[in-house]
Protein backbone atom coordinates (compact mmCIF):
# COMPACT_ATOMS: atom_id res chain seq x y z
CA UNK A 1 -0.95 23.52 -20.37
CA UNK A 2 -3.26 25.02 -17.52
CA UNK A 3 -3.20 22.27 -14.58
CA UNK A 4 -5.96 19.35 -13.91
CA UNK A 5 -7.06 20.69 -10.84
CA UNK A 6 -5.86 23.12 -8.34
CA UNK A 7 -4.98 19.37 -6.36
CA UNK A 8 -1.97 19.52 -8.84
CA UNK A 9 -1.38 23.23 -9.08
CA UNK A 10 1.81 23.39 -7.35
CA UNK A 11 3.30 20.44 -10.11
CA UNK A 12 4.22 20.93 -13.67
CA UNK A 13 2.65 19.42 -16.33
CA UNK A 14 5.76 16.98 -16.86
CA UNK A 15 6.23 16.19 -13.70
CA UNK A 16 1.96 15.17 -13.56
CA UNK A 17 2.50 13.26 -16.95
CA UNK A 18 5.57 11.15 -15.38
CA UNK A 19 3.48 10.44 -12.11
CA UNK A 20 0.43 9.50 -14.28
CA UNK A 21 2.35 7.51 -16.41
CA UNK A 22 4.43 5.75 -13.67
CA UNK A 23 1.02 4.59 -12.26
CA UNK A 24 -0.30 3.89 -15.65
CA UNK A 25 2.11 1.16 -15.55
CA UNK A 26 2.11 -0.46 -12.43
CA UNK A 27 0.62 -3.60 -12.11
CA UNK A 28 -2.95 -3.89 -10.06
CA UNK A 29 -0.75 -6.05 -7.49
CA UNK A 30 1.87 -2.84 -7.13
CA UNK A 31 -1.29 -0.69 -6.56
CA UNK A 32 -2.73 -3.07 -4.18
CA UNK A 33 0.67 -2.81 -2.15
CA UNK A 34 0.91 0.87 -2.69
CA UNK A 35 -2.79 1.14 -0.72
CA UNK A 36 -0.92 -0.90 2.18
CA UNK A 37 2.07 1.00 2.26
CA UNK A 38 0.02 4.11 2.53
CA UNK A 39 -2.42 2.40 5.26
CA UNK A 40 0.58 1.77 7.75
CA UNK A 41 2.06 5.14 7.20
CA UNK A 42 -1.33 6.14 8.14
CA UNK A 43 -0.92 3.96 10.80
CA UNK A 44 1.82 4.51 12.24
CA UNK A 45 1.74 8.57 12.11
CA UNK A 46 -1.36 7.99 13.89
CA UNK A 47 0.17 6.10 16.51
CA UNK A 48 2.99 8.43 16.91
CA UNK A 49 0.61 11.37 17.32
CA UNK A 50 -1.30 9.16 20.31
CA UNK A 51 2.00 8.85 22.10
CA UNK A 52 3.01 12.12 21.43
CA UNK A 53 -0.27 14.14 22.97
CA UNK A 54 -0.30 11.19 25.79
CA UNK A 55 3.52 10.89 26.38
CA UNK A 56 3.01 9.16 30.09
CA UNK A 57 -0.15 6.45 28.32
CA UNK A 58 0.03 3.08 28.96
CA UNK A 59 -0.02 0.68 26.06
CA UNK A 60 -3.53 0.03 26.70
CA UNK A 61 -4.65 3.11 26.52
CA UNK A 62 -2.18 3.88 23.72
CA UNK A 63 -4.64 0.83 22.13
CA UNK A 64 -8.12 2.75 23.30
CA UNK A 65 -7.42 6.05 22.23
CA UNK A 66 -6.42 4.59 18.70
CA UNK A 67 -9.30 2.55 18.53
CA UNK A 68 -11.22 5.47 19.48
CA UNK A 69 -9.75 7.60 16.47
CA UNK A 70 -11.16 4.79 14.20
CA UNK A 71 -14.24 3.73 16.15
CA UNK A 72 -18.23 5.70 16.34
CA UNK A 73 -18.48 6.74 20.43
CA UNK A 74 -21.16 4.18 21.02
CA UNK A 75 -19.28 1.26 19.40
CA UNK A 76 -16.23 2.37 21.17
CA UNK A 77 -18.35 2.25 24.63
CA UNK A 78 -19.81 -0.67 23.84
CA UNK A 79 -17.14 -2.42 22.96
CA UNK A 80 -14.42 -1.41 25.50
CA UNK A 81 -16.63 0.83 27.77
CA UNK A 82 -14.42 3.65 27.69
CA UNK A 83 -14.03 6.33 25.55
CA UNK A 84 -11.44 9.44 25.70
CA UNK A 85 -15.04 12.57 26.16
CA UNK A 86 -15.32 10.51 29.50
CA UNK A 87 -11.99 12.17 30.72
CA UNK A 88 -11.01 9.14 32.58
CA UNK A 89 -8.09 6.92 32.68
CA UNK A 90 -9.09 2.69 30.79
């Protein structure tokens, strides 16, 4: 059996039928709370990367510099009048 897509090339067809299967199952509340999980892993390995490229940041601009991964430039300037292309410290 060929695979889905080249997204699952590198499983076997068993394996793919278990993980469908598992999530065939789950409730629409497990889901939900699967999306959260993922969304603070998300999170929080974006957070580590801030603090890792900016080792010496404050917390506030640990704060701006995430808000700027998730924020348009103008928004972010309009917002909190800084952004992280101005080179300067918040």
């Amino acid at each position: 059996m060929p695979p889905i897509s080249t997204r699952w090339s590198d499983t076997t067809p068993e394996m793919l039928d278990m993980f469908l299967e598992l999530h065939r199952n789950m409730t629409a509340t497990q889901k939900l709370s699967r999306v959260f999980e993922l969304k603070d892993l998300l999170l929080q390995l974006s957070l580590a990367d801030v603090r890792r490229c900016y080792p010496q940041a404050s917390e506030t601009e640990v704060f701006l510099r995430m808000a700027a991964r998730r924020l348009p430039r103008d928004l972010m300037l309009r917002v909190y009048g800084w952004h992280p292309d101005l080179d300067t410290k918040p």
